[in-house]
PDB file of N, CA and C in Angstrom:
ATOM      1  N   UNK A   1      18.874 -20.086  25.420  1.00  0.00           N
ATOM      2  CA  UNK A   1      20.135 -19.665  24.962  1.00  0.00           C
ATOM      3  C   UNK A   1      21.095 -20.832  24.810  1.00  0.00           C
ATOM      4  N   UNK A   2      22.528 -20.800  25.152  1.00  0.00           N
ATOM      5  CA  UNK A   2      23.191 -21.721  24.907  1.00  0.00           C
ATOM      6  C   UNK A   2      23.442 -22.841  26.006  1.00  0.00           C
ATOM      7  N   UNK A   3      22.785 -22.619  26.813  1.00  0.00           N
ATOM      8  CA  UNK A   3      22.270 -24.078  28.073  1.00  0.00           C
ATOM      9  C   UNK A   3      21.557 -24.764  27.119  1.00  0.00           C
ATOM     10  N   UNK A   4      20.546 -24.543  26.628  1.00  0.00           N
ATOM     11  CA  UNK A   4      19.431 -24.950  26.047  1.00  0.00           C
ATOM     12  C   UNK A   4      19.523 -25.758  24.859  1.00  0.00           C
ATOM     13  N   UNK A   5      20.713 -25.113  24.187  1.00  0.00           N
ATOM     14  CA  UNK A   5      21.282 -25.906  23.095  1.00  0.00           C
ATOM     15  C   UNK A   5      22.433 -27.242  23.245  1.00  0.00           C
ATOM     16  N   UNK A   6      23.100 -26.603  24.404  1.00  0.00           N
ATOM     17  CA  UNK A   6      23.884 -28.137  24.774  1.00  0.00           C
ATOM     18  C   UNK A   6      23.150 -28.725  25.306  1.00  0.00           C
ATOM     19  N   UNK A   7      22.009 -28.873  26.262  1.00  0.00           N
ATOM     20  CA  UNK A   7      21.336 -29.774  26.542  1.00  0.00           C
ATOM     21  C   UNK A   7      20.882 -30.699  25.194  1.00  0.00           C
ATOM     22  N   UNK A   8      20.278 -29.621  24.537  1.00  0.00           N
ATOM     23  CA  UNK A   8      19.895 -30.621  23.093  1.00  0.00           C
ATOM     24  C   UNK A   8      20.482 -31.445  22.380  1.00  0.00           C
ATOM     25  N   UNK A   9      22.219 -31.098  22.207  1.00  0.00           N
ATOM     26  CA  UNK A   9      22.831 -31.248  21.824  1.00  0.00           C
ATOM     27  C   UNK A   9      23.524 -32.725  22.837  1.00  0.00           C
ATOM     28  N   UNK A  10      23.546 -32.507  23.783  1.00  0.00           N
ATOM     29  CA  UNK A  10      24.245 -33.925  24.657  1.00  0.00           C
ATOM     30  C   UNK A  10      22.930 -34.847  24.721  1.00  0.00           C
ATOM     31  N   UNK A  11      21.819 -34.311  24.185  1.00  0.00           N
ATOM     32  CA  UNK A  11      20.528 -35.251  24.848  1.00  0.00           C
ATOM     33  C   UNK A  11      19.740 -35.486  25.627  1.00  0.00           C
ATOM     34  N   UNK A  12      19.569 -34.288  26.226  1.00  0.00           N
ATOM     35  CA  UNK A  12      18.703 -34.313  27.698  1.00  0.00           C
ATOM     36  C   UNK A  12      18.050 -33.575  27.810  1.00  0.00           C
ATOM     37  N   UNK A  13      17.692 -32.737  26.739  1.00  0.00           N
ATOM     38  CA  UNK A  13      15.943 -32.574  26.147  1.00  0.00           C
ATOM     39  C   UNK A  13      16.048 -32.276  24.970  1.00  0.00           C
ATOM     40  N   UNK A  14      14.473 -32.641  24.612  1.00  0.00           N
ATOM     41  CA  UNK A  14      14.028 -32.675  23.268  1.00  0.00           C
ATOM     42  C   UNK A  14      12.874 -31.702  23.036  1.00  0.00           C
ATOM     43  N   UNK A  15      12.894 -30.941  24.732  1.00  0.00           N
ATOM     44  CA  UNK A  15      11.466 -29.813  24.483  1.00  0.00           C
ATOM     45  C   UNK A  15      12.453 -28.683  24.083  1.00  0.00           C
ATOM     46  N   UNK A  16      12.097 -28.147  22.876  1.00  0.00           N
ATOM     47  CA  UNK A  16      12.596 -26.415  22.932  1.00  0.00           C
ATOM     48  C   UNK A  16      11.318 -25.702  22.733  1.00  0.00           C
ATOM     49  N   UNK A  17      11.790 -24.591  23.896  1.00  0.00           N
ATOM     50  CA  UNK A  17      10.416 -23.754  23.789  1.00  0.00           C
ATOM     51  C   UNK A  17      10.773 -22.808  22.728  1.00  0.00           C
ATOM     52  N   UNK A  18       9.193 -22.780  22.120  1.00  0.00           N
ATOM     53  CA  UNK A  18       9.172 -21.632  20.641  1.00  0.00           C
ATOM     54  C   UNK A  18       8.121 -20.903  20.814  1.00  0.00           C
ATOM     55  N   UNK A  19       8.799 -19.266  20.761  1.00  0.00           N
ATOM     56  CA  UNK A  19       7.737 -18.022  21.279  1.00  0.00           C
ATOM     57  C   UNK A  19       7.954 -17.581  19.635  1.00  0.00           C
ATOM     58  N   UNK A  20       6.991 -17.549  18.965  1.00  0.00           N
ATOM     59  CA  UNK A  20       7.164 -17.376  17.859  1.00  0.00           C
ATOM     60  C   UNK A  20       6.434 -15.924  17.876  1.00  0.00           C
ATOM     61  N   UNK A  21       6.898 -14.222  17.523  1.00  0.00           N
ATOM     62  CA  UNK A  21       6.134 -12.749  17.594  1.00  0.00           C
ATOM     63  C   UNK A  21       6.050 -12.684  16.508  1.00  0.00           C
ATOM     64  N   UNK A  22       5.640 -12.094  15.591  1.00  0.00           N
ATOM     65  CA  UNK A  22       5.386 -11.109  14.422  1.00  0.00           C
ATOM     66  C   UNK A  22       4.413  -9.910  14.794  1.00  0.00           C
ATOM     67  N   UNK A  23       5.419  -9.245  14.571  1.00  0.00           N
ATOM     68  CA  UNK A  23       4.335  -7.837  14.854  1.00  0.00           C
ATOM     69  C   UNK A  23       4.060  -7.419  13.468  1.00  0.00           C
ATOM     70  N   UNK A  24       2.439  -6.954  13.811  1.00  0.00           N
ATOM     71  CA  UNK A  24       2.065  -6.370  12.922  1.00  0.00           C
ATOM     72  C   UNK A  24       1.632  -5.339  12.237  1.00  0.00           C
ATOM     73  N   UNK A  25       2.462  -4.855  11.554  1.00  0.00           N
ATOM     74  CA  UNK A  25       2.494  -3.494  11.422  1.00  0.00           C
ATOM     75  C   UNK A  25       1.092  -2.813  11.525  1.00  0.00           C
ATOM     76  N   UNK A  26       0.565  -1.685  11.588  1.00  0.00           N
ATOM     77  CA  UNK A  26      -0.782  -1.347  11.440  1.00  0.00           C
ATOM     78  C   UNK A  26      -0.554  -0.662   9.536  1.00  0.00           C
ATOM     79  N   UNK A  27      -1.732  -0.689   9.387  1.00  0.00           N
ATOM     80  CA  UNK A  27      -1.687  -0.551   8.075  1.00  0.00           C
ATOM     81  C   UNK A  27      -1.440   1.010   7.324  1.00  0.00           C
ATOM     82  N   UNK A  28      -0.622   1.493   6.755  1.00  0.00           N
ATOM     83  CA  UNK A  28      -0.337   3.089   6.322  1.00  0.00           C
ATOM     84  C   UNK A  28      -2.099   3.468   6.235  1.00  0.00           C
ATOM     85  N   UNK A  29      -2.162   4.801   6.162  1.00  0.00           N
ATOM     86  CA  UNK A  29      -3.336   5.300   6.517  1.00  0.00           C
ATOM     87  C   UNK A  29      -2.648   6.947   5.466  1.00  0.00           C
ATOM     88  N   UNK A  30      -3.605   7.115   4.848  1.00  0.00           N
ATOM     89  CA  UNK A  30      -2.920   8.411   3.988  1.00  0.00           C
ATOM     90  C   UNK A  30      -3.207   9.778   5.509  1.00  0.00           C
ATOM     91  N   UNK A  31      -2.733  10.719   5.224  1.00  0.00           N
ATOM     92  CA  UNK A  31      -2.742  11.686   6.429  1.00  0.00           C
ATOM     93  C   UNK A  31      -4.215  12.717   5.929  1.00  0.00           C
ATOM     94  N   UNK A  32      -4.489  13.494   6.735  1.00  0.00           N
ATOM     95  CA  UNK A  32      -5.237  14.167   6.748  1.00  0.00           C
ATOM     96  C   UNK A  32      -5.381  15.003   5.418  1.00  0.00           C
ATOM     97  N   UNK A  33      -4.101  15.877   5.725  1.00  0.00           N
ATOM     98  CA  UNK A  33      -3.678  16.590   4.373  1.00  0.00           C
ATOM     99  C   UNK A  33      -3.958  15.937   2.888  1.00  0.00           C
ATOM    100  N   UNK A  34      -3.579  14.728   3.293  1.00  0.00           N
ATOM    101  CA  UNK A  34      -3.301  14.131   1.566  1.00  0.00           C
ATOM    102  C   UNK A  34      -4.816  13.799   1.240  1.00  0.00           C
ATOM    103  N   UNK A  35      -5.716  13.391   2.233  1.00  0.00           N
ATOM    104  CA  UNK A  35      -6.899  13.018   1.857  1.00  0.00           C
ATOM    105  C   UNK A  35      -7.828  14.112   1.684  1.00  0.00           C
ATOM    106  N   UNK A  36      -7.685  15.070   2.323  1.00  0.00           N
ATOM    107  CA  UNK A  36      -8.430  16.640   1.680  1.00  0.00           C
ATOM    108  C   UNK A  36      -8.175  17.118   0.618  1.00  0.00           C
ATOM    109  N   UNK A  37      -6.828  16.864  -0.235  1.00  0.00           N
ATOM    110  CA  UNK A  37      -6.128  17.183  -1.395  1.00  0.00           C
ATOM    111  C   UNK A  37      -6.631  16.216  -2.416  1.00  0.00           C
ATOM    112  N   UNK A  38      -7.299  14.868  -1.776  1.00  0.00           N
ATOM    113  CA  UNK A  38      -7.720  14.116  -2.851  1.00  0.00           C
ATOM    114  C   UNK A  38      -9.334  14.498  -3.002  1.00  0.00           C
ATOM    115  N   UNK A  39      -9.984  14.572  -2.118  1.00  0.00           N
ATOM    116  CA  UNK A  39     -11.302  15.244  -1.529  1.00  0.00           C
ATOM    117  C   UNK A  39     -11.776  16.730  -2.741  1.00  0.00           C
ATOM    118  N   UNK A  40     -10.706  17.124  -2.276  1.00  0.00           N
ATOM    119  CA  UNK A  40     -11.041  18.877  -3.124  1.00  0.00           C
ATOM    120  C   UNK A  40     -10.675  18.932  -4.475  1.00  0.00           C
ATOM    121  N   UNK A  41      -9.790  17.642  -5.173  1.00  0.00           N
ATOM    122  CA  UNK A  41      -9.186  17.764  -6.296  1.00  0.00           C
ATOM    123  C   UNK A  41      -9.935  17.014  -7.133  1.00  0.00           C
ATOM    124  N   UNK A  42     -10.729  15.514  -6.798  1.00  0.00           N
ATOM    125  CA  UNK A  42     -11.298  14.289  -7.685  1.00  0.00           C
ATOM    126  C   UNK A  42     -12.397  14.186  -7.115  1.00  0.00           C
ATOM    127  N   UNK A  43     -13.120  13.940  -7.657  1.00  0.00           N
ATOM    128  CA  UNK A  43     -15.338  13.672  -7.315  1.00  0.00           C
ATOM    129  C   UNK A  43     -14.676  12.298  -6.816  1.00  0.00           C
ATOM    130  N   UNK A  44     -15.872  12.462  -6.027  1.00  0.00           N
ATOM    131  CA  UNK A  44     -16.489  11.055  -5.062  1.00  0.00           C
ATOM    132  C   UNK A  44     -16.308   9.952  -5.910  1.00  0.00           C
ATOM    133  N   UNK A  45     -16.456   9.868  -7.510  1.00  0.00           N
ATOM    134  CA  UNK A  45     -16.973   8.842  -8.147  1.00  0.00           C
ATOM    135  C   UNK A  45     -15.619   7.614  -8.013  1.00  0.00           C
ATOM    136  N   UNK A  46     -14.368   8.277  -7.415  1.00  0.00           N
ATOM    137  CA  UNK A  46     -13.007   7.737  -7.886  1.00  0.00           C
ATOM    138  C   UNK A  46     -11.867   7.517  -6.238  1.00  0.00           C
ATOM    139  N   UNK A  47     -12.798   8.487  -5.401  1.00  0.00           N
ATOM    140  CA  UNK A  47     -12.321   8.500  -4.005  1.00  0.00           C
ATOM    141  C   UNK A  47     -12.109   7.515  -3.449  1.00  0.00           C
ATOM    142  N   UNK A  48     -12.541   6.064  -3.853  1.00  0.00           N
ATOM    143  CA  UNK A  48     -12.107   5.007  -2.984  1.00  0.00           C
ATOM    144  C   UNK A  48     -11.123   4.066  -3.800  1.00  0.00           C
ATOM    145  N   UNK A  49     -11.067   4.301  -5.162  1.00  0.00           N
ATOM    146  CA  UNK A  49      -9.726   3.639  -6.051  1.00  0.00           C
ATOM    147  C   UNK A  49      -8.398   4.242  -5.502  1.00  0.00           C
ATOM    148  N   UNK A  50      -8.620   5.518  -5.056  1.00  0.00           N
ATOM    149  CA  UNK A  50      -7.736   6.774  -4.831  1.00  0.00           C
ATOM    150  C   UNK A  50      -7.273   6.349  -3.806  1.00  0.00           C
ATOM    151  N   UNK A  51      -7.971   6.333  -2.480  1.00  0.00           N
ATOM    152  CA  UNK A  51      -7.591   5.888  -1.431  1.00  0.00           C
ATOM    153  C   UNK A  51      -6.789   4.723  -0.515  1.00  0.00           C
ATOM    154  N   UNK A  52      -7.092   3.947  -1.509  1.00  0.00           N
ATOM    155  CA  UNK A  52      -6.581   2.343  -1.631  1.00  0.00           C
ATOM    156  C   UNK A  52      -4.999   2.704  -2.361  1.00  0.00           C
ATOM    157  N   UNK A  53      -5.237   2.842  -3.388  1.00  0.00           N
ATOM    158  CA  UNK A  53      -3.878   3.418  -4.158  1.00  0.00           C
ATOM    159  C   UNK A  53      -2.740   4.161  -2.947  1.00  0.00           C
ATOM    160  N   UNK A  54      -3.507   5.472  -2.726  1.00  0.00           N
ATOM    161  CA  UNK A  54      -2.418   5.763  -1.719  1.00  0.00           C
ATOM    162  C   UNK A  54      -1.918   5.027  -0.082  1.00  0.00           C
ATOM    163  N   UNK A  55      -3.059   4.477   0.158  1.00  0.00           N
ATOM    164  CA  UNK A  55      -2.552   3.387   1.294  1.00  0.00           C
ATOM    165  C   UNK A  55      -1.040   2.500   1.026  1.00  0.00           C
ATOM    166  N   UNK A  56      -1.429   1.927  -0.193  1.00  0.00           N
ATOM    167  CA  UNK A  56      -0.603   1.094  -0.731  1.00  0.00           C
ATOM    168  C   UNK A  56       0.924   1.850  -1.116  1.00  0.00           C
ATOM    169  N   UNK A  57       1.067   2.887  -1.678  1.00  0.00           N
ATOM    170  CA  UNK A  57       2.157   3.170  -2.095  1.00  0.00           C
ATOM    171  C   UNK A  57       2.780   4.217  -0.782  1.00  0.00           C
ATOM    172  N   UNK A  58       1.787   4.609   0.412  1.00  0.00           N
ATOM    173  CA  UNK A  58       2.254   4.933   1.559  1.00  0.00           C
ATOM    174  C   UNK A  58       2.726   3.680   2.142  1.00  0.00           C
ATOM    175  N   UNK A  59       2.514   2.898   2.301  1.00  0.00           N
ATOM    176  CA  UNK A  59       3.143   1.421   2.538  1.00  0.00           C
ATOM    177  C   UNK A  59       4.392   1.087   1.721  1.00  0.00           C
ATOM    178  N   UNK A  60       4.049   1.368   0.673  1.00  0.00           N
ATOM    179  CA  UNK A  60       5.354   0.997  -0.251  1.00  0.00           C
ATOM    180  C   UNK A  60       6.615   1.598  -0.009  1.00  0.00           C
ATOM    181  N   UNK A  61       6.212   3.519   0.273  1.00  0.00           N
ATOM    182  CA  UNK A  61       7.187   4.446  -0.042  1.00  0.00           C
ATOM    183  C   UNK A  61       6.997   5.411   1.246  1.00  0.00           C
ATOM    184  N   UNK A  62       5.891   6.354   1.093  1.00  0.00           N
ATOM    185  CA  UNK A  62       6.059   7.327   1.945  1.00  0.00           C
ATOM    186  C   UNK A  62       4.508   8.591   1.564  1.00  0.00           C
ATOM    187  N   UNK A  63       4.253   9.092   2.228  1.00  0.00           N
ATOM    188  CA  UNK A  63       3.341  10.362   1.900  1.00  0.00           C
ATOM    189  C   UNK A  63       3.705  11.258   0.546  1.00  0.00           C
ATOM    190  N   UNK A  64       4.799  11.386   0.510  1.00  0.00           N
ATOM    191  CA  UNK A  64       5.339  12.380  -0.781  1.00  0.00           C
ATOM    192  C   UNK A  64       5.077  11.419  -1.519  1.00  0.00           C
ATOM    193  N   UNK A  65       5.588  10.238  -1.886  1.00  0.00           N
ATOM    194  CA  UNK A  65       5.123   9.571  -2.614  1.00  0.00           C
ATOM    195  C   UNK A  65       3.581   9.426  -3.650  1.00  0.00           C
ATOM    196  N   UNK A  66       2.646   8.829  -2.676  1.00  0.00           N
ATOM    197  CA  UNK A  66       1.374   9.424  -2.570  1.00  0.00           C
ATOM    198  C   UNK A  66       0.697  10.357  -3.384  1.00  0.00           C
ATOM    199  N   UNK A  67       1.276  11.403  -2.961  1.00  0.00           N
ATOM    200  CA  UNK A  67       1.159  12.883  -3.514  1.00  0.00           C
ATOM    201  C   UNK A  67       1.156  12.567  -4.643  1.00  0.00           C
ATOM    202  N   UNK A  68       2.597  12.356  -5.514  1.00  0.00           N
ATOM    203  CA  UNK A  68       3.203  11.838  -6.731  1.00  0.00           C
ATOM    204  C   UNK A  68       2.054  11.423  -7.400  1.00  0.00           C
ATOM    205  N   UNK A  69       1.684  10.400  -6.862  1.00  0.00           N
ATOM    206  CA  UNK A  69      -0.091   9.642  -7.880  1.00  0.00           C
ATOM    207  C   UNK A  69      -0.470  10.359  -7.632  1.00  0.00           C
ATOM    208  N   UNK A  70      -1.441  11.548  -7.132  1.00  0.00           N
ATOM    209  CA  UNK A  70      -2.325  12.046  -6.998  1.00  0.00           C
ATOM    210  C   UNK A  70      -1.624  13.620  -8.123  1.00  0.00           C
ATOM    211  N   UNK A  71      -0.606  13.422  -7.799  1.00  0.00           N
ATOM    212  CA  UNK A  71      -0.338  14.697  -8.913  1.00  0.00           C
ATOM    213  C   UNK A  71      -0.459  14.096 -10.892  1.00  0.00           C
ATOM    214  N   UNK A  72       0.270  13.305 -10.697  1.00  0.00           N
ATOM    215  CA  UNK A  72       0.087  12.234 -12.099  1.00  0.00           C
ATOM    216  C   UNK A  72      -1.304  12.124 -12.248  1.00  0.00           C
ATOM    217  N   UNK A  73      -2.223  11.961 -11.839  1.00  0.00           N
ATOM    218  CA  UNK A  73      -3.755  11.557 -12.220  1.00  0.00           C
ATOM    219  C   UNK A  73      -4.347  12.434 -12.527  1.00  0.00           C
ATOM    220  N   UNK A  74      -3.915  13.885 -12.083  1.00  0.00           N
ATOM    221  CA  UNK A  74      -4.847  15.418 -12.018  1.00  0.00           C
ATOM    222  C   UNK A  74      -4.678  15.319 -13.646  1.00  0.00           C
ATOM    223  N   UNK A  75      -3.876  15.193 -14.594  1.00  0.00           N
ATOM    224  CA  UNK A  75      -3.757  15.020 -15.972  1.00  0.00           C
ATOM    225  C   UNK A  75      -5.039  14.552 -16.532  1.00  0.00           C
ATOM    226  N   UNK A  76      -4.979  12.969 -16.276  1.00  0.00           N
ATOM    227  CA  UNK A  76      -5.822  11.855 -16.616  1.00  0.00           C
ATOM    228  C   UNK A  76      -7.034  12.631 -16.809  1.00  0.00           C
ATOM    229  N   UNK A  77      -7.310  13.278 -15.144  1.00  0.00           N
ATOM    230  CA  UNK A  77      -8.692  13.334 -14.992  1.00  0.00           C
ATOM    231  C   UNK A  77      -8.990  14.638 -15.801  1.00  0.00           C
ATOM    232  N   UNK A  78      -8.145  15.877 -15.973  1.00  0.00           N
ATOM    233  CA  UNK A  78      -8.951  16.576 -17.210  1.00  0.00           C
ATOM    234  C   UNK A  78      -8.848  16.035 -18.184  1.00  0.00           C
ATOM    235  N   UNK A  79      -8.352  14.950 -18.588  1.00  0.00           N
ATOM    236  CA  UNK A  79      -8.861  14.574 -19.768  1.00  0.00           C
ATOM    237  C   UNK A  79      -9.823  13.958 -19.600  1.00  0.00           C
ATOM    238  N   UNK A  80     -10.401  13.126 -18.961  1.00  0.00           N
ATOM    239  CA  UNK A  80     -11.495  12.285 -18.193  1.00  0.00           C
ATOM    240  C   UNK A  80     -12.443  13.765 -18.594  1.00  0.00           C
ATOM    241  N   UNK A  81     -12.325  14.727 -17.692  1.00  0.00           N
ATOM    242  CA  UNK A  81     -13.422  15.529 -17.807  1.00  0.00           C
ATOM    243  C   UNK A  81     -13.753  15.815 -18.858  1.00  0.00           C
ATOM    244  N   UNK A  82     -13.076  16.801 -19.893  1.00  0.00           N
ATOM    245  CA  UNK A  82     -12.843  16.972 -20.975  1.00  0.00           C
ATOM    246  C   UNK A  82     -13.437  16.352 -22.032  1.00  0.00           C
ATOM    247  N   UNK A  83     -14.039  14.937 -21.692  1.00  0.00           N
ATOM    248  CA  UNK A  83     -14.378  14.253 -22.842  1.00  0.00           C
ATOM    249  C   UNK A  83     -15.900  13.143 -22.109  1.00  0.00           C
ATOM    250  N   UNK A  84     -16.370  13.689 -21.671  1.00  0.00           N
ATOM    251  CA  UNK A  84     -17.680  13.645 -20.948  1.00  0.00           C
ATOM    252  C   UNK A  84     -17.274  12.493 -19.697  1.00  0.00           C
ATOM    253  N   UNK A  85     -16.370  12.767 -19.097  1.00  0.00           N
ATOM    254  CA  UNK A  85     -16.250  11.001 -18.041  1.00  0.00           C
ATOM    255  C   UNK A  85     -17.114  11.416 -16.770  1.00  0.00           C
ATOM    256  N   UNK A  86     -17.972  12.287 -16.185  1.00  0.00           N
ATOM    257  CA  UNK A  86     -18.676  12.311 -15.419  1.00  0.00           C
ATOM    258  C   UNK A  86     -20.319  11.269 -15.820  1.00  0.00           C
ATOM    259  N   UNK A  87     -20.156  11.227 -17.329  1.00  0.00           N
ATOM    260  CA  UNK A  87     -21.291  11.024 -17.295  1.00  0.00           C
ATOM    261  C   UNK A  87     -21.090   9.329 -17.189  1.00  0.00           C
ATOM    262  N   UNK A  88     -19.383   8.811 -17.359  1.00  0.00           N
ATOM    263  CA  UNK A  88     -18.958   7.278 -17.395  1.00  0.00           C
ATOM    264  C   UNK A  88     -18.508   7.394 -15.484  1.00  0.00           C
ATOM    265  N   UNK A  89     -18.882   8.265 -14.538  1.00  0.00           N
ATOM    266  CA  UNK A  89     -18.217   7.949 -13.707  1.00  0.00           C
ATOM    267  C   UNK A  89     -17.116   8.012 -13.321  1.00  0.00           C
ATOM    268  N   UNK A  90     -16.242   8.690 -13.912  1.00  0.00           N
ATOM    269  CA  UNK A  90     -14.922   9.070 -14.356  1.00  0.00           C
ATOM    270  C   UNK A  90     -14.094   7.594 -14.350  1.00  0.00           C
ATOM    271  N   UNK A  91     -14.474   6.689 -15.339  1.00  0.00           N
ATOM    272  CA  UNK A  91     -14.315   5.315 -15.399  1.00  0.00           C
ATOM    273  C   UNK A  91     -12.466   5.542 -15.883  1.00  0.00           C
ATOM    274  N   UNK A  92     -12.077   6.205 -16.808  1.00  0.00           N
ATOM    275  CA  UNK A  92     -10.698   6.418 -17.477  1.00  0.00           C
ATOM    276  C   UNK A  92      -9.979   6.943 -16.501  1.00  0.00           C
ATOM    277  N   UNK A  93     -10.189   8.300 -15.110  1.00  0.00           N
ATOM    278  CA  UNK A  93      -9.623   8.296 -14.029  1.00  0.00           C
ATOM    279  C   UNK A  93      -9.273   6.719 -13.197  1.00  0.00           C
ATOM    280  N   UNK A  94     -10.607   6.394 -13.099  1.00  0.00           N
ATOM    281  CA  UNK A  94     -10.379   5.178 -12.037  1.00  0.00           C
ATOM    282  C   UNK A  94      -9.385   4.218 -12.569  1.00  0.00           C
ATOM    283  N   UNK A  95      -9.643   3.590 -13.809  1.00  0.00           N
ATOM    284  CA  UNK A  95      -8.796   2.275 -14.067  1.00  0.00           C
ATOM    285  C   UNK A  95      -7.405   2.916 -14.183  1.00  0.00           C
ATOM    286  N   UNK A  96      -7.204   4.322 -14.958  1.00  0.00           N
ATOM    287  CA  UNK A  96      -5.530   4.677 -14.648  1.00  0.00           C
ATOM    288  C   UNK A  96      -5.253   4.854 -13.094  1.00  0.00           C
ATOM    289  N   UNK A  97      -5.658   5.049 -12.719  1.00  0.00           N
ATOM    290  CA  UNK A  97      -5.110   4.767 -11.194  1.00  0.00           C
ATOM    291  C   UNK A  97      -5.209   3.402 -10.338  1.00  0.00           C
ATOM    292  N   UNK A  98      -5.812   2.520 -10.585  1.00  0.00           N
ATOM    293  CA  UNK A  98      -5.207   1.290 -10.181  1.00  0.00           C
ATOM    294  C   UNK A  98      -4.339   0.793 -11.149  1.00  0.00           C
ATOM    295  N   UNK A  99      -4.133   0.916 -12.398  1.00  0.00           N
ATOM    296  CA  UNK A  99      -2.903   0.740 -13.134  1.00  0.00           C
ATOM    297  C   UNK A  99      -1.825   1.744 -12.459  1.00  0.00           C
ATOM    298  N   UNK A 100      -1.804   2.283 -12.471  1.00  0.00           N
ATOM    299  CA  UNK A 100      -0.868   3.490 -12.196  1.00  0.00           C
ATOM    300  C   UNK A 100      -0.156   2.906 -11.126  1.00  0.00           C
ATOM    301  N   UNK A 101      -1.060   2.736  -9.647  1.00  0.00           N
ATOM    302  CA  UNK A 101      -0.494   2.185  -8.331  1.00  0.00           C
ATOM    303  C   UNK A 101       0.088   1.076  -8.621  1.00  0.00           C
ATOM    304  N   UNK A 102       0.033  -0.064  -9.349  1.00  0.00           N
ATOM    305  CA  UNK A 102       0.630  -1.220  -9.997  1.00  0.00           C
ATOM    306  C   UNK A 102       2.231  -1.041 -10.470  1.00  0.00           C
ATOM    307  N   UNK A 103       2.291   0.226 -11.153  1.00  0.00           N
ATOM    308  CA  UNK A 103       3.302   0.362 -11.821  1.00  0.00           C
ATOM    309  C   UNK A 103       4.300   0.902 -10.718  1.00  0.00           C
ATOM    310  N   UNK A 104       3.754   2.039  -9.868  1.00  0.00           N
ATOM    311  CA  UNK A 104       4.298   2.179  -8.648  1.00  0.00           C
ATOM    312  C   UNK A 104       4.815   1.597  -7.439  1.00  0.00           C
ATOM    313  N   UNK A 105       4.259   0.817  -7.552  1.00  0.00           N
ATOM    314  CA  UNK A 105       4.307   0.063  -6.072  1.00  0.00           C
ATOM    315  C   UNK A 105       4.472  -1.265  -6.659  1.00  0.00           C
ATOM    316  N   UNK A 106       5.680  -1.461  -6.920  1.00  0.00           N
ATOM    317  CA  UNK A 106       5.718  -2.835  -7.805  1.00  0.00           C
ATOM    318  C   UNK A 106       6.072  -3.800  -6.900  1.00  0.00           C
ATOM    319  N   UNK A 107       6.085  -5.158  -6.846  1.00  0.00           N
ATOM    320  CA  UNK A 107       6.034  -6.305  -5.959  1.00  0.00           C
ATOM    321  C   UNK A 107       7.182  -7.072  -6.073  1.00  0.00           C
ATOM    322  N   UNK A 108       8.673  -6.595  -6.190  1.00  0.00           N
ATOM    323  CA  UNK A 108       9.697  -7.418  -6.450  1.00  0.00           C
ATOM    324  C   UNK A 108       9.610  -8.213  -4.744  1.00  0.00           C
ATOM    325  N   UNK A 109      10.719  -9.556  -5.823  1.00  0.00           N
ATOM    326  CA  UNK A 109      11.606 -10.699  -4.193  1.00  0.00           C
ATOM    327  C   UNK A 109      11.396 -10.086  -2.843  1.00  0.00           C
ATOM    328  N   UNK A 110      11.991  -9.271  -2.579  1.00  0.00           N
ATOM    329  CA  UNK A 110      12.220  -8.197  -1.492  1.00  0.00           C
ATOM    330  C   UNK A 110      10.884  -7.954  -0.894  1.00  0.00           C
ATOM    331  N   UNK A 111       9.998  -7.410  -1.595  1.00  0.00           N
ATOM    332  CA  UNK A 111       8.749  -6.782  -1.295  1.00  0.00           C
ATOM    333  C   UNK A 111       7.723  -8.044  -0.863  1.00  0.00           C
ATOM    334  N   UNK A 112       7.954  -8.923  -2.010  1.00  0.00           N
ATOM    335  CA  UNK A 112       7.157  -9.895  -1.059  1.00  0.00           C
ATOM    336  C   UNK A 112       7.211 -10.953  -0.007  1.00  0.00           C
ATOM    337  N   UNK A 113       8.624 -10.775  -0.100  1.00  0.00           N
ATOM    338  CA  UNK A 113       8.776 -11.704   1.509  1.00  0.00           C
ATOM    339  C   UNK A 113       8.342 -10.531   2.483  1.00  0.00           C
ATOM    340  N   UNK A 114       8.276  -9.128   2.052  1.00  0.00           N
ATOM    341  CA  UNK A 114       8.307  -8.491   3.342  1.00  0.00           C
ATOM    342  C   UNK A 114       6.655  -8.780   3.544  1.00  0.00           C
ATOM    343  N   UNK A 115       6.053  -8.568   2.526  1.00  0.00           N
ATOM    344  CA  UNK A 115       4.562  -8.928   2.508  1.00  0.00           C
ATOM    345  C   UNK A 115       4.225 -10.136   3.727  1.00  0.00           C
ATOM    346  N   UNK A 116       5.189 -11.530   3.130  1.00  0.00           N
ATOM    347  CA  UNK A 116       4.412 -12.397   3.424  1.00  0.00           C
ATOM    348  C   UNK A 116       4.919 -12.447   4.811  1.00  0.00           C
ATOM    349  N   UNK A 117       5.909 -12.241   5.798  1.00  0.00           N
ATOM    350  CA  UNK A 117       6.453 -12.006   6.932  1.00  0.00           C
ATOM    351  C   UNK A 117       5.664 -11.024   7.992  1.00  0.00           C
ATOM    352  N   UNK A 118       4.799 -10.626   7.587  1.00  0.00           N
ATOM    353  CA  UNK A 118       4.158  -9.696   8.495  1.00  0.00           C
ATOM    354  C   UNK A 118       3.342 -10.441   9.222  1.00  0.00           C
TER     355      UNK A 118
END
């Protein structure tokens, strides 16, 4: 505290002790709910673009959030269906949703010092 600094300051030490913490957050985790809703709504083929996506914008924002992509994509993917994408893997689901989370969860000043501070 301020002993520590007038010492430094008049010259009669040059050790300052540095406890340097960062805590680290644990990483958002989508909830139960949201991942049964992604489970019962999109095939396996897209469940782990999905999952990642909502980690990220639960990090970004919040669970409702989340939701939000997963409601926006239910579109995509009948059209995906609609036009044979089971037989591509539902390749037009997947890449709109890591675009999608991009557009969402955007990376301004702010966001990435908070990034790089963790």
């Amino acid at each position: 505290g301020f002993d520590l600094g007038f010492a430094i300051a008049a010259g009669e030490t040059t050790d300052i002790p540095v406890t340097v913490t960062s805590p680290t957050p644990a990483r958002a985790q989508p909830t139960a709910k949201i991942l049964a809703m992604m489970e019962n709504a999109f095939p396996p083929d897209v469940h782990e673009v999905l999952r990642r996506g909502m980690e990220r914008l639960i990090d970004f924002q919040d669970d409702t959030y989340a939701q939000a992509y997963l409601d926006r994509l239910q579109s995509v993917l009948e059209t995906d269906r609609g036009n044979g994408g089971e037989n591509r893997g539902y390749a037009l689901t997947r890449d709109t949703a890591r675009w999608l989370v991009r557009l969402m969860a955007y990376d301004d000043i702010i966001r990435v010092a908070d990034l790089k501070t963790r």
